[in-house]
PDB file of N, CA and C in Angstrom:
ATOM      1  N   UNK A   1      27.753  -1.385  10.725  1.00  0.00           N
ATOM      2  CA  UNK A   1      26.370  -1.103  10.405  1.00  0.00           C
ATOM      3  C   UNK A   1      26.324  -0.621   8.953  1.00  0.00           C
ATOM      4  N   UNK A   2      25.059  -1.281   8.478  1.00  0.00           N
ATOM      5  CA  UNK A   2      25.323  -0.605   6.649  1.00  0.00           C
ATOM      6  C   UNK A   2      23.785  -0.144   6.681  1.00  0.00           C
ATOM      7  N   UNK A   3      24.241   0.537   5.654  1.00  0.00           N
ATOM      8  CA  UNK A   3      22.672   1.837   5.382  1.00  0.00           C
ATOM      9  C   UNK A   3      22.318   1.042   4.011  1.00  0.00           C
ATOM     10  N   UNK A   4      21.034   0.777   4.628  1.00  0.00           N
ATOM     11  CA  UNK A   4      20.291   0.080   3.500  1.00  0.00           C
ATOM     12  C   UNK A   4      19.492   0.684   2.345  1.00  0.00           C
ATOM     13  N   UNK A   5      18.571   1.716   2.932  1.00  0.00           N
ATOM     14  CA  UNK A   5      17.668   2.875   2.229  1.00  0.00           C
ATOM     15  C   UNK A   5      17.709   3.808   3.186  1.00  0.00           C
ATOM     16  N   UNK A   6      17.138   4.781   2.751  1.00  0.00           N
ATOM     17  CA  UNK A   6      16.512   6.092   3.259  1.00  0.00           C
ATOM     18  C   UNK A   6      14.904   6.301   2.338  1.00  0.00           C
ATOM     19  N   UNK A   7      13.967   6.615   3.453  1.00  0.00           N
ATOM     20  CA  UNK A   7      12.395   6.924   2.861  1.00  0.00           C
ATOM     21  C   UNK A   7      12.476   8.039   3.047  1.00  0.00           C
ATOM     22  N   UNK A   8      11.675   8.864   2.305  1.00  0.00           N
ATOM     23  CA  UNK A   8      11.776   9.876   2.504  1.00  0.00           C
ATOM     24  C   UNK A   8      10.354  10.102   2.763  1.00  0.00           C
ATOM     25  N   UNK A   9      10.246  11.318   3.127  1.00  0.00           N
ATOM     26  CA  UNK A   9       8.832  11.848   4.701  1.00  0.00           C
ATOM     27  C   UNK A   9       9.183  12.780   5.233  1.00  0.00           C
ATOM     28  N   UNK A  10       7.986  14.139   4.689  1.00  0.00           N
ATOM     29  CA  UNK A  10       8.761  14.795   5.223  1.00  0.00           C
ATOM     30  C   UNK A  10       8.059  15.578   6.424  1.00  0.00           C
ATOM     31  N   UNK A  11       7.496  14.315   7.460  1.00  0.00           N
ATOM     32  CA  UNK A  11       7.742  14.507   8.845  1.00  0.00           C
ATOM     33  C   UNK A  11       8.510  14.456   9.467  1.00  0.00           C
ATOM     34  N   UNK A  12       9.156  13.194   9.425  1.00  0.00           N
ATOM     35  CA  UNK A  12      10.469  12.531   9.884  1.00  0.00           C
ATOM     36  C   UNK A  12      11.304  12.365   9.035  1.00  0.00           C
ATOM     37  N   UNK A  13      12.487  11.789  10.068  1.00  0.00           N
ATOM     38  CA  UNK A  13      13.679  10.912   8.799  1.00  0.00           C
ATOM     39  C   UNK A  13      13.742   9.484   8.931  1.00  0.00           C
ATOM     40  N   UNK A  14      13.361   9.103   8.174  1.00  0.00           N
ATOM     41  CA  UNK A  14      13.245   7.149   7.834  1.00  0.00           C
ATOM     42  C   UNK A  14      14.830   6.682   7.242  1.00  0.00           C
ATOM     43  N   UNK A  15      15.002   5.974   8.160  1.00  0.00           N
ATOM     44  CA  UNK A  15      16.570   5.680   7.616  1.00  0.00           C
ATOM     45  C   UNK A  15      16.624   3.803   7.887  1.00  0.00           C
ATOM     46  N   UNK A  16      16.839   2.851   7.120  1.00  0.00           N
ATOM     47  CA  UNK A  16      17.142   1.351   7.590  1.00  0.00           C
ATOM     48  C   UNK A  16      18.504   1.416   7.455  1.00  0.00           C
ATOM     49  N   UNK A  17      18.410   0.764   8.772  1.00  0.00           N
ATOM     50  CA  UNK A  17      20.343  -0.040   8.418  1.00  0.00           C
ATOM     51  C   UNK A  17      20.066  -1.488   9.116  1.00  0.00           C
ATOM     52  N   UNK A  18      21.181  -2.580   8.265  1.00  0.00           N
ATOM     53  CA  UNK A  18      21.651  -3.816   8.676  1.00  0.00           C
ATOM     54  C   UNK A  18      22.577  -3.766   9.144  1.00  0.00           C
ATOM     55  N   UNK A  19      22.561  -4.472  10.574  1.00  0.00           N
ATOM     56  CA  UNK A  19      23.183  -4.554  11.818  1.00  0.00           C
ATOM     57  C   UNK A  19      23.224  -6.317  12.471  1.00  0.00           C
ATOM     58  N   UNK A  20      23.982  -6.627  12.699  1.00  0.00           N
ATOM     59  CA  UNK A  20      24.066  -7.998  13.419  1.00  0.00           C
ATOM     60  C   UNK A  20      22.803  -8.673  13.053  1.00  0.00           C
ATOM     61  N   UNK A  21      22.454  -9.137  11.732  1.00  0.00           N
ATOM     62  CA  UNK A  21      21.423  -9.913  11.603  1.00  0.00           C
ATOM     63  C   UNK A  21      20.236  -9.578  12.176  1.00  0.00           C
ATOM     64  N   UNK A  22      20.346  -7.965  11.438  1.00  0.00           N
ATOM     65  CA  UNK A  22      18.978  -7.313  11.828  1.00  0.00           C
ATOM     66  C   UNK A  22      18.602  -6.315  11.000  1.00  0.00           C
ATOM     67  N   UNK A  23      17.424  -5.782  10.855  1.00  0.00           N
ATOM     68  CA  UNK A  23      17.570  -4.784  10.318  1.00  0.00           C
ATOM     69  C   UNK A  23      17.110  -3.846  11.314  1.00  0.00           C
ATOM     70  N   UNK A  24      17.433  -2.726  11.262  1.00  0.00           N
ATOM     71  CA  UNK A  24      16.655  -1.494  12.111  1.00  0.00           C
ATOM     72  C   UNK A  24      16.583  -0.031  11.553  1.00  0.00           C
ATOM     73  N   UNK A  25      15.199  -0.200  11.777  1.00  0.00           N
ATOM     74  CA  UNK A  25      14.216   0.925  10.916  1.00  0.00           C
ATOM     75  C   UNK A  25      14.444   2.108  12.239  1.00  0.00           C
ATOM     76  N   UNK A  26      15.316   3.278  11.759  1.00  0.00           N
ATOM     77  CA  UNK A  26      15.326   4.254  12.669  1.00  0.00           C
ATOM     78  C   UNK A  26      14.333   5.388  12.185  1.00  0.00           C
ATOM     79  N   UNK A  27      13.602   5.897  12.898  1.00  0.00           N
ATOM     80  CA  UNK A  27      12.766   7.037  12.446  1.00  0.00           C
ATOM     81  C   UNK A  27      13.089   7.986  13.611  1.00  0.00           C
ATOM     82  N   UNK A  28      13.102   9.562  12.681  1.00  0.00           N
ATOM     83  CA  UNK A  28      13.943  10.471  13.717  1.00  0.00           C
ATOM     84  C   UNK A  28      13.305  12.082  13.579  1.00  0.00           C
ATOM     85  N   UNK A  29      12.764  12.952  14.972  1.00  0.00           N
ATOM     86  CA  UNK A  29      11.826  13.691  13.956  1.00  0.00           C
ATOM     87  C   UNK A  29      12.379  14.933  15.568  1.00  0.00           C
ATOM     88  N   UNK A  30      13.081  15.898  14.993  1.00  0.00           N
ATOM     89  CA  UNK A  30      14.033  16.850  16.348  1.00  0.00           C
ATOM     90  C   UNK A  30      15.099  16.002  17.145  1.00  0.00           C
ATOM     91  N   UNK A  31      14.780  16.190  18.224  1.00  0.00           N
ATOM     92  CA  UNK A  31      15.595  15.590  18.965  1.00  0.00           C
ATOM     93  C   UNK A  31      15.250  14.497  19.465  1.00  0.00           C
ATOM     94  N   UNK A  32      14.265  13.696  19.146  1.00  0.00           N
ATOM     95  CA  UNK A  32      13.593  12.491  19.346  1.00  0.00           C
ATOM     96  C   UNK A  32      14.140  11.415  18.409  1.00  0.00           C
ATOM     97  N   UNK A  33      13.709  10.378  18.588  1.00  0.00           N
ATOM     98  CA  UNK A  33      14.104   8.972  18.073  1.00  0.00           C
ATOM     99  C   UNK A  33      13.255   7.761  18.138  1.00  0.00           C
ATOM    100  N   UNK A  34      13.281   7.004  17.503  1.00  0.00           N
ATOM    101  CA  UNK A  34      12.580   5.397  17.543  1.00  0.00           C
ATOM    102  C   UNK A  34      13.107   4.541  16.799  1.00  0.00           C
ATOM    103  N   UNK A  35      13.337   3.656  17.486  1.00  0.00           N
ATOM    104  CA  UNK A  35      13.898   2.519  16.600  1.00  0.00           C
ATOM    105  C   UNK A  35      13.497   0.992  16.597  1.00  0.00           C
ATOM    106  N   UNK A  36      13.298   0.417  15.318  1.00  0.00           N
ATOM    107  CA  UNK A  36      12.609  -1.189  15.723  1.00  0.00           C
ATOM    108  C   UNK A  36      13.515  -1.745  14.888  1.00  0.00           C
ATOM    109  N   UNK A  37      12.965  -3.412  16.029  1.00  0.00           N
ATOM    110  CA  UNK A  37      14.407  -3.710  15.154  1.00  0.00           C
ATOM    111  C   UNK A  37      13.726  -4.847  14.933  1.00  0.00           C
ATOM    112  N   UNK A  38      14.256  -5.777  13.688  1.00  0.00           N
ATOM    113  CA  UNK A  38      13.759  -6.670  12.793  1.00  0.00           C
ATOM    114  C   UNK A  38      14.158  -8.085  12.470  1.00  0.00           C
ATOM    115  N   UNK A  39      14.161  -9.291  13.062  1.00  0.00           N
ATOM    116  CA  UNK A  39      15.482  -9.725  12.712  1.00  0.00           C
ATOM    117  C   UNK A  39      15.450 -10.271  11.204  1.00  0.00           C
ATOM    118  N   UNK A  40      16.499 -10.392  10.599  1.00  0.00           N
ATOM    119  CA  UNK A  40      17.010 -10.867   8.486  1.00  0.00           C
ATOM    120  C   UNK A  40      16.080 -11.926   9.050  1.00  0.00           C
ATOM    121  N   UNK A  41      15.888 -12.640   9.649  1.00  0.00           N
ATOM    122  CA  UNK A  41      15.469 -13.955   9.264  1.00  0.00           C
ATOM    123  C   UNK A  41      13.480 -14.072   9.172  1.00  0.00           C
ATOM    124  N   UNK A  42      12.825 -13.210   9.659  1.00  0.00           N
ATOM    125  CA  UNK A  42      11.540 -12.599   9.668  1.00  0.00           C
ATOM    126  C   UNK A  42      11.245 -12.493   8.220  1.00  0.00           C
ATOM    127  N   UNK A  43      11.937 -11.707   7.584  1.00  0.00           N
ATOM    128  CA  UNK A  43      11.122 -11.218   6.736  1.00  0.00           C
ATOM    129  C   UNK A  43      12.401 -11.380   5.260  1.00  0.00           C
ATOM    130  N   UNK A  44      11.960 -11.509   4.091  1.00  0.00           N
ATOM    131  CA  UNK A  44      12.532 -12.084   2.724  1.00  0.00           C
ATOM    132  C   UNK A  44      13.269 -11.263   1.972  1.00  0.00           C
ATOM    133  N   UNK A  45      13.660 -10.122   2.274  1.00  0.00           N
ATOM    134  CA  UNK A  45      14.194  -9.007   1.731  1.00  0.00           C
ATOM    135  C   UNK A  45      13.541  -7.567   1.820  1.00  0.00           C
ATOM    136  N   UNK A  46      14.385  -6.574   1.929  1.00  0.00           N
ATOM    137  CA  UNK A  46      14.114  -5.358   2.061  1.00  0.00           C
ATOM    138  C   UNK A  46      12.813  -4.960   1.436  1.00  0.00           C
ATOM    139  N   UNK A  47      12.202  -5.435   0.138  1.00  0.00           N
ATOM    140  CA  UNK A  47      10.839  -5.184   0.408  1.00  0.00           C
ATOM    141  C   UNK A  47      10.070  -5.394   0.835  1.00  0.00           C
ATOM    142  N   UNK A  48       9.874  -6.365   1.639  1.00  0.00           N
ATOM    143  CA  UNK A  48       9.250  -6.082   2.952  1.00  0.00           C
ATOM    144  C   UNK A  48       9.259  -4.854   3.996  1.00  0.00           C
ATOM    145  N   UNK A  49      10.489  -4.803   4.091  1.00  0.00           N
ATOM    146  CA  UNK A  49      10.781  -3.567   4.848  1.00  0.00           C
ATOM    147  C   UNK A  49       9.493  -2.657   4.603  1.00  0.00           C
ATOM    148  N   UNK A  50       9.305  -2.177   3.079  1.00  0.00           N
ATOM    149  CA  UNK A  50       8.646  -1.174   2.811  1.00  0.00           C
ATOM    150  C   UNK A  50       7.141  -1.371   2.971  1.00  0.00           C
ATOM    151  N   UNK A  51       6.342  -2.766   2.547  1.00  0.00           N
ATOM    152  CA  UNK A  51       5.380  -2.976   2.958  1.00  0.00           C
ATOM    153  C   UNK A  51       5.111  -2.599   4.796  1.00  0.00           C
ATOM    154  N   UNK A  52       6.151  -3.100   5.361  1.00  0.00           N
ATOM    155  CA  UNK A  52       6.189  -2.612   6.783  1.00  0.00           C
ATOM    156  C   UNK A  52       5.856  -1.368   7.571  1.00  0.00           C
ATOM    157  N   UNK A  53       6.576  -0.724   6.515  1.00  0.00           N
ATOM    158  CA  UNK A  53       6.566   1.015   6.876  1.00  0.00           C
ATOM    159  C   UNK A  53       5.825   1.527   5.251  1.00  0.00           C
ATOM    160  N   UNK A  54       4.336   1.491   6.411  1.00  0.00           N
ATOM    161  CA  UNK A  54       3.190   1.922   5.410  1.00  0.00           C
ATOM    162  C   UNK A  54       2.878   3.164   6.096  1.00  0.00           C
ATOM    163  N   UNK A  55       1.814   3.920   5.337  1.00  0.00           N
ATOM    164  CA  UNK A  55       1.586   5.132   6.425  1.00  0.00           C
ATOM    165  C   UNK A  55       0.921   4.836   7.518  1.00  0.00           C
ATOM    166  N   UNK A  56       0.191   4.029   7.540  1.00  0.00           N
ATOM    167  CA  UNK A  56      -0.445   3.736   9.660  1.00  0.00           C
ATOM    168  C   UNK A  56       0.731   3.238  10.221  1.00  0.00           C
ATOM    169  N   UNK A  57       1.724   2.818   9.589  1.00  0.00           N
ATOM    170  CA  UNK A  57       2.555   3.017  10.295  1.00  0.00           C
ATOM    171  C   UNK A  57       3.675   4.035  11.005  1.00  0.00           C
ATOM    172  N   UNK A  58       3.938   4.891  10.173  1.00  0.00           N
ATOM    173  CA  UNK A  58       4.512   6.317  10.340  1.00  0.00           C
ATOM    174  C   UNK A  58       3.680   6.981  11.182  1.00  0.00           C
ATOM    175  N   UNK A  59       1.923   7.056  10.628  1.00  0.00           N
ATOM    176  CA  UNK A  59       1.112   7.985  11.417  1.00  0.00           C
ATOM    177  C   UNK A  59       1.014   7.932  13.126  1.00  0.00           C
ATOM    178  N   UNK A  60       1.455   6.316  12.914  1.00  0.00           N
ATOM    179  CA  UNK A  60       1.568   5.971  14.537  1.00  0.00           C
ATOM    180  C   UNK A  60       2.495   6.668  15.269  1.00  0.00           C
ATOM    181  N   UNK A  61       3.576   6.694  14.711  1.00  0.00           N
ATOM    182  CA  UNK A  61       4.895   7.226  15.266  1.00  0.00           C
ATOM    183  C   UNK A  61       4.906   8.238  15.142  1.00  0.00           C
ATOM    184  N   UNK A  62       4.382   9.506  14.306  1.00  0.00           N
ATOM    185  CA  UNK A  62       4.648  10.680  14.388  1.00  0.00           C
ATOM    186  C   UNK A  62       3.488  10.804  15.715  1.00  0.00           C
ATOM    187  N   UNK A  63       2.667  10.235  16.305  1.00  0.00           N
ATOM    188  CA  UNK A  63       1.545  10.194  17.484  1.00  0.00           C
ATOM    189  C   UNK A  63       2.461  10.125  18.391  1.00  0.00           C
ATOM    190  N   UNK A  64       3.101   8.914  18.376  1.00  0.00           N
ATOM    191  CA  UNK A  64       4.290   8.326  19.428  1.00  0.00           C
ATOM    192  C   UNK A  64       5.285   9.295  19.685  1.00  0.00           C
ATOM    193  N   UNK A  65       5.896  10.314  18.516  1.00  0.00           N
ATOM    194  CA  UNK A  65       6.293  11.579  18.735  1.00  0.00           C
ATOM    195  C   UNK A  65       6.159  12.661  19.666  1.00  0.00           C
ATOM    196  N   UNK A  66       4.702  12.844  19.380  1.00  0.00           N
ATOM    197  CA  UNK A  66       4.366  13.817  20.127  1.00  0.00           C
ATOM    198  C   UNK A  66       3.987  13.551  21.444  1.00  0.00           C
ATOM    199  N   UNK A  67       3.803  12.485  21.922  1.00  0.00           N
ATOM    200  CA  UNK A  67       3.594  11.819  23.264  1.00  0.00           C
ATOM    201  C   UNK A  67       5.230  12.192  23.863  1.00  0.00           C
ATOM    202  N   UNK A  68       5.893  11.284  23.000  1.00  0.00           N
ATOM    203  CA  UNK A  68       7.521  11.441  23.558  1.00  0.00           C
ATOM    204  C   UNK A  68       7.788  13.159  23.961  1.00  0.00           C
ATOM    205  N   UNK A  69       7.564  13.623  23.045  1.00  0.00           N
ATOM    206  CA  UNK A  69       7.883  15.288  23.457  1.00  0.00           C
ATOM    207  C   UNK A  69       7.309  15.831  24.676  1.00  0.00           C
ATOM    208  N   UNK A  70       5.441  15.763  24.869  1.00  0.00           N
ATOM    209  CA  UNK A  70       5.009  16.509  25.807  1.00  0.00           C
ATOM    210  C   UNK A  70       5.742  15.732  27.214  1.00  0.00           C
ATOM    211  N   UNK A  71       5.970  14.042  26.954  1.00  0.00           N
ATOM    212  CA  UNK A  71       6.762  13.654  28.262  1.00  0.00           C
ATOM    213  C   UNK A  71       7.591  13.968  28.892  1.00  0.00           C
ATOM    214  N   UNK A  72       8.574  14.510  27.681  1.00  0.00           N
ATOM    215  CA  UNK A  72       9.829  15.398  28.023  1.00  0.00           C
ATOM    216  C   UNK A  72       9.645  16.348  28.794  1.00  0.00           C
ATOM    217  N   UNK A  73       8.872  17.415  28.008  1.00  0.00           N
ATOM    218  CA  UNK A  73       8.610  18.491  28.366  1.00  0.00           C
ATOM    219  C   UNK A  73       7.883  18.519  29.591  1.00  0.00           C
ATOM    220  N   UNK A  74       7.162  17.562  30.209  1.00  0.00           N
ATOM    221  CA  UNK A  74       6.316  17.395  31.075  1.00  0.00           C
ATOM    222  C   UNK A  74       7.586  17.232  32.667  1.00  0.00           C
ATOM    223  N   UNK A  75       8.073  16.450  32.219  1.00  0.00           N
ATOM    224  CA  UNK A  75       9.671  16.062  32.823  1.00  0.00           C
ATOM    225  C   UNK A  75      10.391  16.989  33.936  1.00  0.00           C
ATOM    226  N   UNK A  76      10.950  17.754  32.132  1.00  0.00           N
ATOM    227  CA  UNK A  76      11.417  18.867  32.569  1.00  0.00           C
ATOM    228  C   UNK A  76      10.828  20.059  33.594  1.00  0.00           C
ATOM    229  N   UNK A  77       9.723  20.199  33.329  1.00  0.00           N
ATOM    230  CA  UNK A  77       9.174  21.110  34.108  1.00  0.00           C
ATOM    231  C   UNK A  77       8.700  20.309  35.541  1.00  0.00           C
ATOM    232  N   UNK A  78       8.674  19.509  35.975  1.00  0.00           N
ATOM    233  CA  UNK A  78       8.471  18.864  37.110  1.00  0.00           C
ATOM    234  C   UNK A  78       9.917  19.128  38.284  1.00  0.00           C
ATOM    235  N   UNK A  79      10.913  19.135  36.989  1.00  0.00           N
ATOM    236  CA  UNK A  79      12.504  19.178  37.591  1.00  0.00           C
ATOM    237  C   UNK A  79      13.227  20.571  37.568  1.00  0.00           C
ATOM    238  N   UNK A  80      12.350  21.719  37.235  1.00  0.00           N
ATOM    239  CA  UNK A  80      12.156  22.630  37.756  1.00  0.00           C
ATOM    240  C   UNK A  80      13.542  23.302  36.323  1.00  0.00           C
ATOM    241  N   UNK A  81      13.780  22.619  35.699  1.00  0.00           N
ATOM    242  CA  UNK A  81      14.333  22.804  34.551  1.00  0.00           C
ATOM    243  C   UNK A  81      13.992  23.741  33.100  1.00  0.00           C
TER     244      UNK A  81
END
């Protein structure tokens, strides 16, 4: 796996890496995670990437964040945890 960029945001951590004829945009914000994956042949070079990851796009995911968390947390407390 190779590390392509890092965005910086400082909600999250935006990190791309190329992987098996892919790229994948990891975004990472506590103990949470998301990852999409892209394949090289989609799109013409890494700037794209960046057009990709615009802010409605981030804003989505830091949403998608907090969904992921209260689920957890929702989880956990069901499991008496």
């Amino acid at each position: 796996m190779r590390l392509v960029k890092e965005i910086s945001n400082p909600d999250c951590k935006i990190t791309i890496f190329a992987w098996n004829n892919r790229y994948l945009i990891k975004l990472e914000q506590g103990f949470l995670e998301q990852t999409f994956k892209v394949e090289q042949w989609e799109i013409s070079g890494d700037e794209d990437l960046d057009r990709i990851i615009d802010a409605e796009f981030v804003q989505q995911a830091l949403i998608r964040f907090q969904e992921m968390g209260q689920a957890f947390y929702e989880a956990r407390e069901r499991s008496g945890l």
